[in-house]
Protein backbone atom coordinates (compact mmCIF):
# COMPACT_ATOMS: atom_id res chain seq x y z
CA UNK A 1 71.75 167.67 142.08
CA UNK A 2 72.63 169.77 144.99
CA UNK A 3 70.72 172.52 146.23
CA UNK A 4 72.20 175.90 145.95
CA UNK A 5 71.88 178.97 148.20
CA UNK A 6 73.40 182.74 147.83
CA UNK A 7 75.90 183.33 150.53
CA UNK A 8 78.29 186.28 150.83
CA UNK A 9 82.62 184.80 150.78
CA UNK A 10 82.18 184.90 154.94
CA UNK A 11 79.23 183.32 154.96
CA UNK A 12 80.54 180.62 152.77
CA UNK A 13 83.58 180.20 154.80
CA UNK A 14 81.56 179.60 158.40
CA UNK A 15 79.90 176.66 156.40
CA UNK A 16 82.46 175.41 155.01
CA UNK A 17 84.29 175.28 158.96
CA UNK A 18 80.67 174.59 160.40
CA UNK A 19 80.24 171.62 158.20
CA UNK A 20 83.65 170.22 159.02
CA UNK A 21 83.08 170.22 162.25
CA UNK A 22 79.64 168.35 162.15
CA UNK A 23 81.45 165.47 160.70
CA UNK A 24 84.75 165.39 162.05
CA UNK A 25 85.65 165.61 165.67
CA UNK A 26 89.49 166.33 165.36
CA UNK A 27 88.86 169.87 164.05
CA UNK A 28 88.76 172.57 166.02
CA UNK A 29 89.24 176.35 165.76
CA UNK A 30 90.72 178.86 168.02
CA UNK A 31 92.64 182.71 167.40
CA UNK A 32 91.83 186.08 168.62
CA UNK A 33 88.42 186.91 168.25
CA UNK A 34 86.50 183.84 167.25
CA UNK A 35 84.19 183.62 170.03
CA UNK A 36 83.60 187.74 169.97
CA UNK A 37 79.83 188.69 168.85
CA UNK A 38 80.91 189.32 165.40
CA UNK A 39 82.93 185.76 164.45
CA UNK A 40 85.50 187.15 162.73
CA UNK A 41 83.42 188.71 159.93
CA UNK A 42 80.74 186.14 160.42
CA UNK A 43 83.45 183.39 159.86
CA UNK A 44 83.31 181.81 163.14
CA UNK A 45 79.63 183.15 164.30
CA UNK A 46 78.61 181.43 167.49
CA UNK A 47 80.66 178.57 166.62
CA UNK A 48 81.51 177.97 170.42
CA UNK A 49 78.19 177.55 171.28
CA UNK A 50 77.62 174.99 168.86
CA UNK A 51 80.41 173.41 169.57
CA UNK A 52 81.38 174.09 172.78
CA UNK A 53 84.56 175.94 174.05
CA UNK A 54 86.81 173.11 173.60
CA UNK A 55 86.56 173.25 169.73
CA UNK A 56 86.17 177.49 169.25
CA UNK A 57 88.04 179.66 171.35
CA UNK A 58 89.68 182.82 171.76
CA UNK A 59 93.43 182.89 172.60
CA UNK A 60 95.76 185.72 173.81
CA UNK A 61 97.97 187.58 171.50
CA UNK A 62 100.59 184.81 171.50
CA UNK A 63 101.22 183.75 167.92
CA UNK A 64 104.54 182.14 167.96
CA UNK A 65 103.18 180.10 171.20
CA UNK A 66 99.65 179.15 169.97
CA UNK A 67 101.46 177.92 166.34
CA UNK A 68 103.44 175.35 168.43
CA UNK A 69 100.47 174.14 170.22
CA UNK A 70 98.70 173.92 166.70
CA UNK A 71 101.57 171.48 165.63
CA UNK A 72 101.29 169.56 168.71
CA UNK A 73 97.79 168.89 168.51
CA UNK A 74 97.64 168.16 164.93
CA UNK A 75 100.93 165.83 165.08
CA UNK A 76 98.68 163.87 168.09
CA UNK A 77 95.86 163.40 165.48
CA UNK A 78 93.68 166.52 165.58
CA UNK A 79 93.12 169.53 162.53
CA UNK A 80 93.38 172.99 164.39
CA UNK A 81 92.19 175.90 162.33
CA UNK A 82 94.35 178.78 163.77
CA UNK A 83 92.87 182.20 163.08
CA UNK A 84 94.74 185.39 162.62
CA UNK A 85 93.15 188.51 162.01
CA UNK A 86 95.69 190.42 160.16
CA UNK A 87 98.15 188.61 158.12
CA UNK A 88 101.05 190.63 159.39
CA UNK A 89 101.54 189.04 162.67
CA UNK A 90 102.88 185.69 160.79
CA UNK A 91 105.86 187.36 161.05
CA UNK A 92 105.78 186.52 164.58
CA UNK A 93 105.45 182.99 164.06
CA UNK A 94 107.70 182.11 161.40
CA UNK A 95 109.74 179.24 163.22
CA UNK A 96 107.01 177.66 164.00
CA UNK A 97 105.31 177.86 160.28
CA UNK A 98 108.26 177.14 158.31
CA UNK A 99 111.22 175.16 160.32
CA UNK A 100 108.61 173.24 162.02
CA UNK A 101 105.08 172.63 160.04
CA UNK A 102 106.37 172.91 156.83
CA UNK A 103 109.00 170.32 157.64
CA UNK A 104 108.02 167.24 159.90
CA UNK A 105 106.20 165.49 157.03
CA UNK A 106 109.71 165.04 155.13
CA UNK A 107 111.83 164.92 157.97
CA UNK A 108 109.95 162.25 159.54
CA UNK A 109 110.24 160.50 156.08
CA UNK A 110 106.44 160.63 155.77
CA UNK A 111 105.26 159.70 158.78
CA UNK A 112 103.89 162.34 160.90
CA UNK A 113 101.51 164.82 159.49
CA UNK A 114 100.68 168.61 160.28
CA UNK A 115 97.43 168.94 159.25
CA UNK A 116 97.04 172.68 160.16
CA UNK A 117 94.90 175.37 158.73
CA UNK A 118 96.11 178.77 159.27
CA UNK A 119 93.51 181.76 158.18
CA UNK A 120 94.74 185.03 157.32
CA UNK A 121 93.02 188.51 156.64
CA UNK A 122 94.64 190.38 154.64
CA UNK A 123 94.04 194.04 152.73
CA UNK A 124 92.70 197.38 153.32
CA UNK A 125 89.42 198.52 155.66
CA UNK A 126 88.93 201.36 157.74
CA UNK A 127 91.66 202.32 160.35
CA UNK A 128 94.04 199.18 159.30
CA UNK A 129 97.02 201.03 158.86
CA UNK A 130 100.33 200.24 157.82
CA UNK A 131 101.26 196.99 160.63
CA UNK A 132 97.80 195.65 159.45
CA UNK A 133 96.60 195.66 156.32
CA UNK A 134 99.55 193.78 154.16
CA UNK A 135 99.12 190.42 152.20
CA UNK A 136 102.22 188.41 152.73
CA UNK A 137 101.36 185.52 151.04
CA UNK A 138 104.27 185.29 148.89
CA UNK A 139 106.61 184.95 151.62
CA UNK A 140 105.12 181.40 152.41
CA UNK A 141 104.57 180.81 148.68
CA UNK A 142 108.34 179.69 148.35
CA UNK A 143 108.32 177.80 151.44
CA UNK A 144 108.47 173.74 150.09
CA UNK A 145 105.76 171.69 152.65
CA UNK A 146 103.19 174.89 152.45
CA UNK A 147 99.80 174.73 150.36
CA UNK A 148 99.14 178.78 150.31
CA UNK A 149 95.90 179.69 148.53
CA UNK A 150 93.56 182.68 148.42
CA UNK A 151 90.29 181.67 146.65
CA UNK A 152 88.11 184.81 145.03
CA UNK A 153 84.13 183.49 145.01
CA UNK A 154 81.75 182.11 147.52
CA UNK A 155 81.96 178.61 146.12
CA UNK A 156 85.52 178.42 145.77
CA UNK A 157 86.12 179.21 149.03
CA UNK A 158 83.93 176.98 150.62
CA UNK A 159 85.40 174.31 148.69
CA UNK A 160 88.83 175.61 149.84
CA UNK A 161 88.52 175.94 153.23
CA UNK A 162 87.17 172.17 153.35
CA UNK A 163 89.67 170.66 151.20
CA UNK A 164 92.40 172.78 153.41
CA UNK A 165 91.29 170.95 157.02
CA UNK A 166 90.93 167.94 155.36
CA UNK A 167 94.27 168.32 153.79
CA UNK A 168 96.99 166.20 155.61
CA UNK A 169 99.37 168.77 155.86
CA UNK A 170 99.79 172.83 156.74
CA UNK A 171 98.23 175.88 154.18
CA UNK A 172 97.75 179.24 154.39
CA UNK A 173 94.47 180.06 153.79
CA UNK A 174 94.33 183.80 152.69
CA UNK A 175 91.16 185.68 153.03
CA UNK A 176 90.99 189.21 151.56
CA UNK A 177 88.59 191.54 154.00
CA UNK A 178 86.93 193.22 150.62
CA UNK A 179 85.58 190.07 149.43
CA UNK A 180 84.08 188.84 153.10
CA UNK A 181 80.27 190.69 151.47
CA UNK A 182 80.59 189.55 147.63
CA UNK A 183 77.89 187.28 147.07
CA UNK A 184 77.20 184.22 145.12
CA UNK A 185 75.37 180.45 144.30
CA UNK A 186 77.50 178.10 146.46
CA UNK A 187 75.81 174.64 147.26
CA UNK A 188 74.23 173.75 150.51
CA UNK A 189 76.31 170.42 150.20
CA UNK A 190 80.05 169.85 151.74
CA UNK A 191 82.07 169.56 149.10
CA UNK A 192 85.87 170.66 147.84
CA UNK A 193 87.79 172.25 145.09
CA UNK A 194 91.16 171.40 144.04
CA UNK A 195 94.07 173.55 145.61
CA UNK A 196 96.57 173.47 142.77
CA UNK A 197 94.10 174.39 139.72
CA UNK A 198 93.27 177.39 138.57
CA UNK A 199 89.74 178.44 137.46
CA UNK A 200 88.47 180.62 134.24
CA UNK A 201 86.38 183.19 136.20
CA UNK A 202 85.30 184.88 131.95
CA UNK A 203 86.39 183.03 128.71
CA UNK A 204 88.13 185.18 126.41
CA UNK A 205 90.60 185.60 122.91
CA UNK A 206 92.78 188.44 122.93
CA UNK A 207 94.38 188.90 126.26
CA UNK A 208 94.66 187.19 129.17
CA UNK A 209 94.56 188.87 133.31
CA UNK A 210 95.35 186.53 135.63
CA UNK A 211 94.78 187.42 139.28
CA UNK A 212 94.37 186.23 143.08
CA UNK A 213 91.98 186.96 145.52
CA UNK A 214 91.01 190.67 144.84
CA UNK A 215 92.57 191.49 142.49
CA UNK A 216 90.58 189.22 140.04
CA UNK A 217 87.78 191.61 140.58
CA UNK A 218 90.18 194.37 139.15
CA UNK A 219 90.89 192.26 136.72
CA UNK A 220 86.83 191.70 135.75
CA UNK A 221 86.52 195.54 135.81
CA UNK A 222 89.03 196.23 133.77
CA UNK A 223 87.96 193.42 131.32
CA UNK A 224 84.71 195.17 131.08
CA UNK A 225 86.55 198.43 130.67
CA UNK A 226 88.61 196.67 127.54
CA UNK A 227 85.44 195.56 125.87
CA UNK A 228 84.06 198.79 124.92
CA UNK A 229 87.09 198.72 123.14
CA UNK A 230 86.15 195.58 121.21
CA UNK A 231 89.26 193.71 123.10
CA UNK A 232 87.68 190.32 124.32
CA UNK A 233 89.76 189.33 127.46
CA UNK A 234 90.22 185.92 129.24
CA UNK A 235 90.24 186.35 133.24
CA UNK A 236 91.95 183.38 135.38
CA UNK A 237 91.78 183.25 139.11
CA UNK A 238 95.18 181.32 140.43
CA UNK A 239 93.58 180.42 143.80
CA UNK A 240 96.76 179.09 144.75
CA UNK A 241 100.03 180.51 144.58
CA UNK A 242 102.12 177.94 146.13
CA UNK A 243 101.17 175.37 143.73
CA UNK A 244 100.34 177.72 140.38
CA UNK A 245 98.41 175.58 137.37
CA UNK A 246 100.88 176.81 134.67
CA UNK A 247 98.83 174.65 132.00
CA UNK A 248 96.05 176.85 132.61
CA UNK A 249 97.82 179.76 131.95
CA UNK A 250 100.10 178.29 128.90
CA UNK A 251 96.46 177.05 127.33
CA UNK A 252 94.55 180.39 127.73
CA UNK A 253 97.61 182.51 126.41
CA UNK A 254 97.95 180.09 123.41
């Protein structure tokens, strides 16, 4: 049996990357801010020390460019972990993410992969205004050739962002910046989850919330709200949205 440790959802998500990188060569990690003192919320702490600047390293405020280079590494064999710490600047690299990424493994009739994982922050926290704090995820969600998930706990995402780099083509991985100090038992072990099933975060028989990323904890608070009124509810977390596990959902509203 594994051994398990608490970790908060960023510390989770640095061991999930550091472990990756212990046993795999081809990944690396680069975006604004990775190599600052702070890792991206502790995401990418010190990572370029470890692992020298060749495989963590900060880039200039590019997007559009740096996406391209992503594809063109990971097409010549390598798994880039692009970084972007605000969701809304996708926008500026759309092209890139959805005529080219999303595409060359069916163009190229299956035989060149994009193996890419791009990270993005999205929701509220002090001074994020209106160009920063927006959670786009549905926009790639109906994009065919994208894998775009947003796990809720600790373990999940661990198991997410593992299964994502060693996933042989592109996802979004969506991190919300609320969840980055919620805490919880993940193993010390690498390991992954499935990205296309759902998970039943609180069994219930008389209504079902379904939610992703955040708001599943709105959907736990409001689930503890309902039972003082003797209303037992069932709580699902999607974790993915590009891929949704409908059979979950059918089953638990049945």
């Amino acid at each position: 049996m594994s051994k398990v440790s608490v970790l908060s959802y960023g510390e989770a998500i640095y061991e999930g990357i550091y472990q990756s990188m212990l046993t795999n060569n081809d990944v690396f990690i680069f975006g604004q801010g990775v190599d600052d003192y702070k890792g991206h919320y502790g995401t990418t702490l010190d990572l370029h020390k470890k692992f020298g600047k060749q495989r963590s390293f900060d880039t200039p405020l590019s997007e559009d460019s740096l996406t391209g280079i992503a594809i063109g590494a990971s097409l010549a064999g390598m798994r880039p972990i692009f970084v972007h710490q605000r969701m809304d600047f996708l926008m500026l690299c759309m092209n890139q993410i959805i005529n080219m990424a999303s595409k060359i493994y069916y163009i190229s009739n299956g035989l060149q992969n994009v193996p890419i994982v791009i990270r993005a922050s999205i929701g509220r926290s002090w001074g994020q205004g209106a160009q920063h704090s927006q959670s786009l995820y549905s926009f790639f969600a109906h994009v065919p050739g994208l894998k775009v998930i947003a796990p809720t706990t600790p373990y999940d995402v661990k198991g997410a962002i593992i299964a994502s780099i060693n996933d042989n083509n592109p996802v979004i991985f969506v991190e919300h910046r609320m969840l980055y100090k919620n805490k919880g038992f993940v193993p010390k072990n690498k390991y992954e989850i499935s990205l296309s099933k759902a998970r039943i975060i609180k069994n219930g028989s008389d209504l079902t919330l379904i939610g992703i990323s955040y708001t599943v904890i709105d959907c736990l608070r409001a689930a503890k709200m309902l039972k003082k009124k003797k209303i037992n509810v069932e709580v699902i977390d999607l974790i993915s949205i590009s891929h949704i596990d409908i059979a979950t959902i059918i089953k638990s509203i049945k």
